[in-house]
Each structure stands twice: as structure tokens, then as C-alpha cells.
Protein backbone atom coordinates (compact mmCIF):
# COMPACT_ATOMS: atom_id res chain seq x y z
CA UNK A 1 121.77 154.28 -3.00
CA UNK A 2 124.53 154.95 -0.53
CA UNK A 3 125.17 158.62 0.17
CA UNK A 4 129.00 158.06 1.78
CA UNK A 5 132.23 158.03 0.26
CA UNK A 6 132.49 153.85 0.87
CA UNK A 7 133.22 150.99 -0.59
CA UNK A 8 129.48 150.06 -1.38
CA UNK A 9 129.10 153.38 -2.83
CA UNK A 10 132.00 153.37 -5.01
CA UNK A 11 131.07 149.13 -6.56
CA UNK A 12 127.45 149.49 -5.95
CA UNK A 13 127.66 146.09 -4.07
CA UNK A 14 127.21 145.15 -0.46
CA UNK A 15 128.93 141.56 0.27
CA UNK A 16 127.37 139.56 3.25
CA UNK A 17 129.63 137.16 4.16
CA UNK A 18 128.49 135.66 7.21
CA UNK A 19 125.32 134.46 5.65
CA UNK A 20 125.06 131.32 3.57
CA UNK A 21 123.49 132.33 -0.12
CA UNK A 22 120.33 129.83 0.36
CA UNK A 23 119.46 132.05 3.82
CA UNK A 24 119.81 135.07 2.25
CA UNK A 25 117.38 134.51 -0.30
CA UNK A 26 115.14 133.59 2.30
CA UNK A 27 116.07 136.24 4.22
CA UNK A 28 114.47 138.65 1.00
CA UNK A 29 111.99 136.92 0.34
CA UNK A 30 110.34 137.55 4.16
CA UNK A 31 111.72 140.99 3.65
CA UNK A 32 109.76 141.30 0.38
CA UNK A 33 106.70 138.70 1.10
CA UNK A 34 106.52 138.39 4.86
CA UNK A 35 106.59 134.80 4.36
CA UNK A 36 109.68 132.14 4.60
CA UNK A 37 108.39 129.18 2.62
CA UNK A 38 111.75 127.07 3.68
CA UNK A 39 111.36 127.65 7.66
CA UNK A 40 111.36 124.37 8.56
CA UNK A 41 114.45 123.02 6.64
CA UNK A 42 116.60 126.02 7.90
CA UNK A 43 115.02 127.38 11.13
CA UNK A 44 118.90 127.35 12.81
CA UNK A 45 120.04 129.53 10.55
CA UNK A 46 117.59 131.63 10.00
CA UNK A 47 116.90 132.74 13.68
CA UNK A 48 120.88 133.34 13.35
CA UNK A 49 120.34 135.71 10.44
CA UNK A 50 117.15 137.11 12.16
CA UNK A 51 118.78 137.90 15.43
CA UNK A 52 121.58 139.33 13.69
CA UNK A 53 119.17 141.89 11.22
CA UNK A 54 116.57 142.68 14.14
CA UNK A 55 113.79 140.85 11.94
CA UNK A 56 111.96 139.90 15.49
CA UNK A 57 108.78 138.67 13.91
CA UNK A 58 110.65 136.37 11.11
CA UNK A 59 112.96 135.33 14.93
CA UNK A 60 109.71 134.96 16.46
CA UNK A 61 108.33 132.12 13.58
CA UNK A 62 111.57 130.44 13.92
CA UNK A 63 111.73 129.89 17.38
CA UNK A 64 108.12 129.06 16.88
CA UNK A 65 109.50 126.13 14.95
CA UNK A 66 111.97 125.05 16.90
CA UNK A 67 110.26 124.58 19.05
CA UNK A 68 107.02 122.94 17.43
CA UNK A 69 109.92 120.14 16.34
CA UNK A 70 111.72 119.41 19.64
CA UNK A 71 113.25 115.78 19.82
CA UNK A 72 114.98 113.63 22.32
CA UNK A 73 117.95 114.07 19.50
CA UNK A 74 117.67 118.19 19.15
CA UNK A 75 116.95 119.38 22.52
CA UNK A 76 120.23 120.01 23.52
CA UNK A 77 120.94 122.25 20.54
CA UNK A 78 117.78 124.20 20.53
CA UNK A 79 118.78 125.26 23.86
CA UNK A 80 122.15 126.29 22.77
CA UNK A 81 120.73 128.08 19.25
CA UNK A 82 118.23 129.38 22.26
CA UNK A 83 121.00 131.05 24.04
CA UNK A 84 123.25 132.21 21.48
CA UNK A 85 120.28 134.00 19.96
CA UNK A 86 118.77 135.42 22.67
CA UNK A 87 115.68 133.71 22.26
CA UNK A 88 113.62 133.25 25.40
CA UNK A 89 110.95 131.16 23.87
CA UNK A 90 113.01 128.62 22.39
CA UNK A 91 115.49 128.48 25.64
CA UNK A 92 112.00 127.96 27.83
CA UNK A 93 110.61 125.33 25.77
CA UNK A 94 114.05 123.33 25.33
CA UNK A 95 114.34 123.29 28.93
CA UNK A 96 111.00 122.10 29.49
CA UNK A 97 111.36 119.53 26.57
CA UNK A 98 115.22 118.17 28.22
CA UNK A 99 113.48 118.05 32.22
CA UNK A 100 110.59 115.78 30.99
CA UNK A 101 112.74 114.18 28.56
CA UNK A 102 116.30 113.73 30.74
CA UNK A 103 117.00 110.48 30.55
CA UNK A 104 116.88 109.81 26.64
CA UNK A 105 118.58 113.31 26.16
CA UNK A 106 121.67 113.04 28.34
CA UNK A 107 122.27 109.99 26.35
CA UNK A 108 122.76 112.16 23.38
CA UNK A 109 125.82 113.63 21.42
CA UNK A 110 123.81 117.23 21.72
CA UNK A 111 124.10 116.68 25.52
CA UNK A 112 127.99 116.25 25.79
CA UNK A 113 128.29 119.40 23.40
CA UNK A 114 126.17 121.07 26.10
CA UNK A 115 127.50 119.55 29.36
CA UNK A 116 130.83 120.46 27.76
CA UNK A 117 130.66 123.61 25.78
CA UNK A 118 127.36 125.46 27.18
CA UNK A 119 128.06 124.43 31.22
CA UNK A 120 126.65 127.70 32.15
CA UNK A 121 123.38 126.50 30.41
């Protein structure tokens, strides 16, 4: 399986330990299936994982629902997730949802981690 003289090669076993065990698995099973049956419950962390393995299309469905589940209450952090990710879609639609939507948002504890964290955003 591995042809250098590593770690991996020598145990047979590549740890991942930036991913949570529940992503992962999802992680194979789009790999393996092309689907992710659990997008909706861990979108976040998936485009995270997605981003970081180049999977653009499984990146693509997540910031396609993200975005499909925009609230007054999660605007603020789908526009950081949007920016730390590099995902255009999800930064575009965010911003759209938060300038129709100001008033109720900037009342929110996502908009203070924004305004205070994010100020380039």
C-alpha cells in the first residue's frame, strides 16, 4: 500500500487526527457511494473536511446546504465557515441572507463573533 520507508508503511495505519470519527465515515462513504446521507446534520464539518481533501463536488453539496438552511441565528457563521473554507457560494449567499436580514442578525451572538473575530469580513 505505501511504497516509502514511513511510518504508515511500517504499522499499515494512517491516523487522521483532525477529523472527528462520525465525519470520516461520511467522508468514505461519498468517497465510496458519491452520496453523504448525514449532510444536513454535519454540513460545517464536512465542507471543513472537503476543503481540506479537495473533494469539490462533496464542498459544492455542502455549501449547497448551507446555504438552503440560512437563519437569522446562522448567518453570521455561514459567512465565517464561508471564508475559512474558501467557499464563494456560501460567503455570497450569507451576505445576501445578513443585508436583507440586518437587523434581526446583528442582534445575534454569531454577529459579535463576527464583528469581533472576522472584522475583515
Amino acid at each position: 500500500m505505501f511504497l516509502q520507508d514511513t511510518k504508515e508503511q511500517q504499522t499499515n495505519r494512517v491516523e487522521i487526527k483532525e477529523m472527528e470519527p462520525d465525519v470520516l465515515k461520511e467522508i468514505l462513504t461519498y468517497i465510496y457511494s458519491g452520496k453523504a446521507p448525514n449532510i444536513r446534520q454535519m454540513a460545517a464539518k464536512l465542507l471543513a473536511a472537503a476543503d481540506m481533501y479537495l473533494l469539490d463536488r462533496l464542498k459544492s453539496m455542502c455549501e449547497d446546504t448551507l446555504c438552503s438552511s440560512l437563519t437569522v441565528d446562522n448567518a453570521a457563521e455561514t459567512l465565517i465557515l464561508g471564508d475559512l473554507h474558501q467557499a464563494q457560494h456560501t460567503k455570497n449567499d450569507a451576505v445576501t441572507f445578513i443585508n436583507v436580514n440586518a437587523e434581526e442578525v446583528t442582534k445575534t451572538d454569531g454577529w459579535t463573533t463576527l464583528t469581533d473575530d472576522h472584522p475583515h469580513l
